[in-house]
Protein backbone atom coordinates (compact mmCIF):
# COMPACT_ATOMS: atom_id res chain seq x y z
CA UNK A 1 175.37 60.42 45.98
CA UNK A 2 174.67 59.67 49.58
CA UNK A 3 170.73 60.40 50.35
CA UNK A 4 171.13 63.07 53.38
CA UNK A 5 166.95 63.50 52.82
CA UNK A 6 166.60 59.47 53.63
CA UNK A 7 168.87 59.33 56.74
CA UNK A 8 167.71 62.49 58.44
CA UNK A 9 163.39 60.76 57.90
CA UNK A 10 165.02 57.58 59.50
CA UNK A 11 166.59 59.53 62.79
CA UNK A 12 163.41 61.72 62.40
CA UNK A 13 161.23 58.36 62.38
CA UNK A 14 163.32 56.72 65.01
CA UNK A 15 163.45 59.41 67.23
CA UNK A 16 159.83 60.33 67.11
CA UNK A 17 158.95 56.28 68.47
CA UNK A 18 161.26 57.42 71.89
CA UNK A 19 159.52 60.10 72.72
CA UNK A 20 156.51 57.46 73.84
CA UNK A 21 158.75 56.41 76.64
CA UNK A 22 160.93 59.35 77.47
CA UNK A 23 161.48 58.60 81.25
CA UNK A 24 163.53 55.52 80.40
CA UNK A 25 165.76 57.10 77.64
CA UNK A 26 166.64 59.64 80.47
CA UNK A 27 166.88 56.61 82.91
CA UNK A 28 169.89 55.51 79.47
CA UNK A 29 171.54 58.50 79.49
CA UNK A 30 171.10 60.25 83.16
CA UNK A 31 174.98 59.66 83.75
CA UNK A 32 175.52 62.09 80.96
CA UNK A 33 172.83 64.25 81.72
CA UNK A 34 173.54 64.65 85.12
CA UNK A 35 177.48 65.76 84.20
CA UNK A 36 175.86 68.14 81.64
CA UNK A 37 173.81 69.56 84.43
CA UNK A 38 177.07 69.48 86.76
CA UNK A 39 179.10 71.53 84.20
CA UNK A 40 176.51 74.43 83.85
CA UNK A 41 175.79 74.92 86.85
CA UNK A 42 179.40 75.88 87.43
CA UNK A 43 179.53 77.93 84.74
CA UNK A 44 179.98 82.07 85.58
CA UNK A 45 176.68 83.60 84.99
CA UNK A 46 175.55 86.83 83.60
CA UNK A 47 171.48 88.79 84.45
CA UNK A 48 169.93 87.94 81.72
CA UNK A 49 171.47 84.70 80.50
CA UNK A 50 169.68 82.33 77.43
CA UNK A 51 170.43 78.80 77.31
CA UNK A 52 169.71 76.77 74.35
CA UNK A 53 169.39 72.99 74.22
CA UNK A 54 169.84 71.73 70.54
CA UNK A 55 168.85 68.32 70.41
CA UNK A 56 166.40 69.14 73.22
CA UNK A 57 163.84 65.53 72.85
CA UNK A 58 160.84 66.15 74.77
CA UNK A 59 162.53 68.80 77.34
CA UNK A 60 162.98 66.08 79.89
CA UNK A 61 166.56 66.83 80.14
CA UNK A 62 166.74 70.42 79.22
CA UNK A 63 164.88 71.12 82.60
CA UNK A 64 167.78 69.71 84.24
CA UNK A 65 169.96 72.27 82.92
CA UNK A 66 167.84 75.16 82.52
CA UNK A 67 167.66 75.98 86.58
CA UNK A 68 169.01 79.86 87.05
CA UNK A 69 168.94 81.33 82.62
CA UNK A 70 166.23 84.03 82.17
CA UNK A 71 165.25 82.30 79.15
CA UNK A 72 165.76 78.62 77.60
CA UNK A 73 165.19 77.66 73.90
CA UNK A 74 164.91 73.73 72.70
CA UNK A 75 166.33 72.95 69.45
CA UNK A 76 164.87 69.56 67.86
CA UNK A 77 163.56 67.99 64.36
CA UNK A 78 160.89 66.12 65.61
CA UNK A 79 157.89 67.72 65.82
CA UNK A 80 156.23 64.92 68.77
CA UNK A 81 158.87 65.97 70.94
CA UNK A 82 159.03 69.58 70.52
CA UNK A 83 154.76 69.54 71.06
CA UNK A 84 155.84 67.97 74.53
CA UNK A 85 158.40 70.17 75.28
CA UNK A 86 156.21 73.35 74.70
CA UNK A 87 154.07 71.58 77.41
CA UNK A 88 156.89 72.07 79.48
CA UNK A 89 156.69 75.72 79.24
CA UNK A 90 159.99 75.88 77.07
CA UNK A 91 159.81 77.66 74.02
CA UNK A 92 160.53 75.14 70.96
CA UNK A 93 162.05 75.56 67.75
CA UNK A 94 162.51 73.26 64.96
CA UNK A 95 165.62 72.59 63.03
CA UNK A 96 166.36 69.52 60.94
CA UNK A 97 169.87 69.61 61.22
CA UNK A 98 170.94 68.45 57.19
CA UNK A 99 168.50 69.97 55.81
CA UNK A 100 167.96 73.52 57.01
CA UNK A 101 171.35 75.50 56.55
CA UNK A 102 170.64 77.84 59.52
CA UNK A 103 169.40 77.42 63.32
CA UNK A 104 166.17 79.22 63.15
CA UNK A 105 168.31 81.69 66.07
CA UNK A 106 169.88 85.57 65.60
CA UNK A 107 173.44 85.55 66.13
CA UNK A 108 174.96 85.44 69.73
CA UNK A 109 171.59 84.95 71.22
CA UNK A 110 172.68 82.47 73.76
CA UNK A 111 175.15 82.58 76.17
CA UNK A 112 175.40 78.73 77.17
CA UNK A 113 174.54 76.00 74.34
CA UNK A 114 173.76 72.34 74.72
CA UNK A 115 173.99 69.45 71.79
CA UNK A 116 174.32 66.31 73.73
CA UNK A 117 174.08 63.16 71.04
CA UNK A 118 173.86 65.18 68.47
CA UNK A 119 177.10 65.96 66.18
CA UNK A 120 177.42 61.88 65.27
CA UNK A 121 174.76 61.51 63.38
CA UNK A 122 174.99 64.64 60.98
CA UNK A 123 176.96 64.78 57.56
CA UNK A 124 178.54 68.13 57.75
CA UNK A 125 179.78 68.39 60.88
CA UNK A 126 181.91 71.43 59.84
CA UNK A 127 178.37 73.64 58.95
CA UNK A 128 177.14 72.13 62.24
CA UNK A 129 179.92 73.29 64.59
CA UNK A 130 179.85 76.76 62.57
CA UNK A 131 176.76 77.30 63.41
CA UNK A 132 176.82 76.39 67.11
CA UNK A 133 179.79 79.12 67.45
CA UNK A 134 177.31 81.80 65.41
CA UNK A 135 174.45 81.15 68.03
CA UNK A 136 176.38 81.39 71.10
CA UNK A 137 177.70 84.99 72.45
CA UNK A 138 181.17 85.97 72.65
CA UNK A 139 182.97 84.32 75.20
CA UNK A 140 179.72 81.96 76.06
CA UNK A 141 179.88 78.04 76.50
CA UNK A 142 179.02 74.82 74.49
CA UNK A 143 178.72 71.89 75.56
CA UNK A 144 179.15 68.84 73.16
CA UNK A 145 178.46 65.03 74.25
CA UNK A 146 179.27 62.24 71.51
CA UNK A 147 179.88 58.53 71.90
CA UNK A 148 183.77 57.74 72.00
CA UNK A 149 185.51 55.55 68.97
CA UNK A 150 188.33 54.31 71.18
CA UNK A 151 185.90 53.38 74.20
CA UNK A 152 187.41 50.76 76.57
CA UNK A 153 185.42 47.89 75.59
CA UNK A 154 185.45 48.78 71.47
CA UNK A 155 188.95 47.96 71.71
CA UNK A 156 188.42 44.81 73.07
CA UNK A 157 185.97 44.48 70.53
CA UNK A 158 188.16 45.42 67.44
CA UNK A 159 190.83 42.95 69.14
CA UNK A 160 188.47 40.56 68.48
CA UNK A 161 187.50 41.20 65.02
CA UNK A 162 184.11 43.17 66.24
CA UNK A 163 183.00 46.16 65.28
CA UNK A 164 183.43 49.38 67.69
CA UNK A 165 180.19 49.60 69.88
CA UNK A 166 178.14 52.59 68.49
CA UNK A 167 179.98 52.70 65.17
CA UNK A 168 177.91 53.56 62.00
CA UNK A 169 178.35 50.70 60.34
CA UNK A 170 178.83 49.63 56.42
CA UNK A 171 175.63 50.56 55.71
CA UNK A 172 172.18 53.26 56.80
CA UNK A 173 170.36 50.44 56.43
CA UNK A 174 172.07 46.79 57.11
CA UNK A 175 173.95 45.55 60.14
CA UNK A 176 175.08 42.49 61.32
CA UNK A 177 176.17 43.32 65.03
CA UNK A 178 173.59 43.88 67.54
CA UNK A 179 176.12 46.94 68.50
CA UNK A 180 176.32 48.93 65.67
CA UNK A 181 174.38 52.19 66.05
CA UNK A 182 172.21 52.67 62.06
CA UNK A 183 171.66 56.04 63.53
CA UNK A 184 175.05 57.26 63.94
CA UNK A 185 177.06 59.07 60.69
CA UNK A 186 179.85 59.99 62.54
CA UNK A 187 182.22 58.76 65.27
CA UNK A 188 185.41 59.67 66.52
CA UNK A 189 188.16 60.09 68.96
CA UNK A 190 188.75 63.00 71.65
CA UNK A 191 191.35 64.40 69.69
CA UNK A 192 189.26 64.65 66.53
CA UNK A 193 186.93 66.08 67.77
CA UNK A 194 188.98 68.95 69.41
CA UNK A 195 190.69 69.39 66.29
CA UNK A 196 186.75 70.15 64.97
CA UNK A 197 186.03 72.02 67.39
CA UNK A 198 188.80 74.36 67.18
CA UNK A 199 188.81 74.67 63.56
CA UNK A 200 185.74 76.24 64.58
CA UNK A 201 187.37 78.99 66.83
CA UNK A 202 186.09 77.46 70.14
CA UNK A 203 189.21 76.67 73.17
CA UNK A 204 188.58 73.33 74.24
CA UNK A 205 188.35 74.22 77.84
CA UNK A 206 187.86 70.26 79.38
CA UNK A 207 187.25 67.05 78.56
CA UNK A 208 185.62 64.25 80.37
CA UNK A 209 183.71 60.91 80.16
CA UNK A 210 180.51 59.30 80.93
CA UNK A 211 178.70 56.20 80.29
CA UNK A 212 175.37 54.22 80.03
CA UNK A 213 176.58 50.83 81.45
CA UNK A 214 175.37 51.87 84.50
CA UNK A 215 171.72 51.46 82.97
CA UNK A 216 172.20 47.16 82.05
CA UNK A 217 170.91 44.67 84.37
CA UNK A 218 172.33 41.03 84.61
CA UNK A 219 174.39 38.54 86.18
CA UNK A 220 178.11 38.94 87.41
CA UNK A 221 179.37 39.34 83.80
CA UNK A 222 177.93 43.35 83.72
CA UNK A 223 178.32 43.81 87.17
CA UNK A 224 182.35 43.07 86.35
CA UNK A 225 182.26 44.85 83.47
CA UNK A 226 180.09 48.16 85.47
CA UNK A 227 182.77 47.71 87.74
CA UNK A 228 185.20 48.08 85.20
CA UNK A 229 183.85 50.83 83.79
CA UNK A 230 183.22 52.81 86.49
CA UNK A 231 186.95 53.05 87.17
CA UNK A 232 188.24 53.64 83.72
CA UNK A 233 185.54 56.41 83.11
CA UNK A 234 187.46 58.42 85.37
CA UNK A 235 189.76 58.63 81.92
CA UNK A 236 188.13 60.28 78.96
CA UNK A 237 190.04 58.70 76.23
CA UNK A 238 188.53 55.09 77.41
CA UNK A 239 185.12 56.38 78.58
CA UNK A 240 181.70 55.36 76.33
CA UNK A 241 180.78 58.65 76.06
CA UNK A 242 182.98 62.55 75.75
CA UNK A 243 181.76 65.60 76.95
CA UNK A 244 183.40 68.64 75.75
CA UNK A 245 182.89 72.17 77.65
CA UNK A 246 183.45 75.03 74.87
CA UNK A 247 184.41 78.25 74.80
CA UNK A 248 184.00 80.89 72.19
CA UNK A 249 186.56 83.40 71.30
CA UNK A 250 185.48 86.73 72.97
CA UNK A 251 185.62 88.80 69.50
């Protein structure tokens, strides 16, 4: 029987050494961040609005999105990054996603959620996406980011016998590729995902792409290939990275 207790203290462990540096894992992922912050802020709004941010690090990239809610709650199992998050001045909760069955939040108490980076490394995605569509209100938004299985250059890679950048892997603990994420659980395609997500009872309202290759330095081998990229980001299905803007059923 798979160890869920073991690979939840390695993310917890792993994730806990990142938060000594956080300005340069948002200088990673401020592509996606910044179309996370893009997306909500063109949301409709309501007085009185909650946002939550599950996932929420140190709270380095929930203050991009939390500009205009009444209230903002970050979601996250490590206990470094929620102390500096609280700093922030943004209430912290934690939940170890794995291991507690419920998000320590009432029912409908948000009206826009956030898990960026968060669904591919749990085991049950099903509980996971059930309870994402218990915390947000009728008719309120989540927005999902994952890496993307059938990414532009992990075909190339598979083409050539590699394995799919970001992939899980044979093993929690052993890897051979420099590429292979130990981190990851899951990892999937666009239309996988939807079919997830609507399982769920959430309308897949858009889908788009994003990418950290922006982030490498180096010679004219990733400037072609950030060239590259740039262009076929523009089309979800080969992008690194899927964002997915939710929608709850209003009943």
């Amino acid at each position: 029987m798979t160890d869920i207790g073991a690979q939840v203290r390695r993310n917890l462990d792993n994730f806990a050494d990142r938060t000594a540096d956080e300005a340069e894992e948002l200088r990673w992922q401020s592509e996606k961040v910044a179309l996370i912050a893009r997306t909500i802020a063109s949301l409709p709004r309501q007085r009185g609005c909650s946002l939550a941010d599950v996932g929420c690090f140190t709270g380095i990239m929930t203050l991009k999105y939390s500009p205009g809610f009444l209230s903002t709650v970050g979601f996250d199992s490590s206990e470094p990054a929620l102390a500096r998050l609280t700093a922030r001045g943004i209430e912290g909760r934690r939940w170890v996603v794995g291991v507690d069955d419920r998000c320590p939040a009432r029912d409908a108490e948000f009206s826009v959620v956030v898990a960026a980076d968060i669904i591919e490394h749990i085991v049950d995605t099903d509980a996971f996406t059930r309870e994402l569509y218990r915390i947000v209100e009728p008719a309120g938004f989540v927005v999902v980011t994952t890496p993307n299985l059938a990414f532009w250059l992990s075909r190339l890679r598979i083409l050539a016998g590699r394995t799919p950048w970001g992939h899980p892997g044979v093993s929690p603990t052993i890897s051979e590729d420099s590429q292979i994420d130990l981190n990851h659980i899951r990892q999937g395609t666009s239309a996988e995902w939807q079919a997830l997500f609507r399982s769920a009872g959430f309308a897949v309202l858009s889908v788009k792409g994003w990418s950290i290759l922006h982030a490498y330095s180096g010679g004219l081998g990733i400037q072609g290939r950030q060239l590259i990229d740039r262009w076929l980001t523009n089309y979800p299905n080969l992008a690194f990275g899927l964002m997915f803007l939710l929608q709850r059923s209003s009943t």
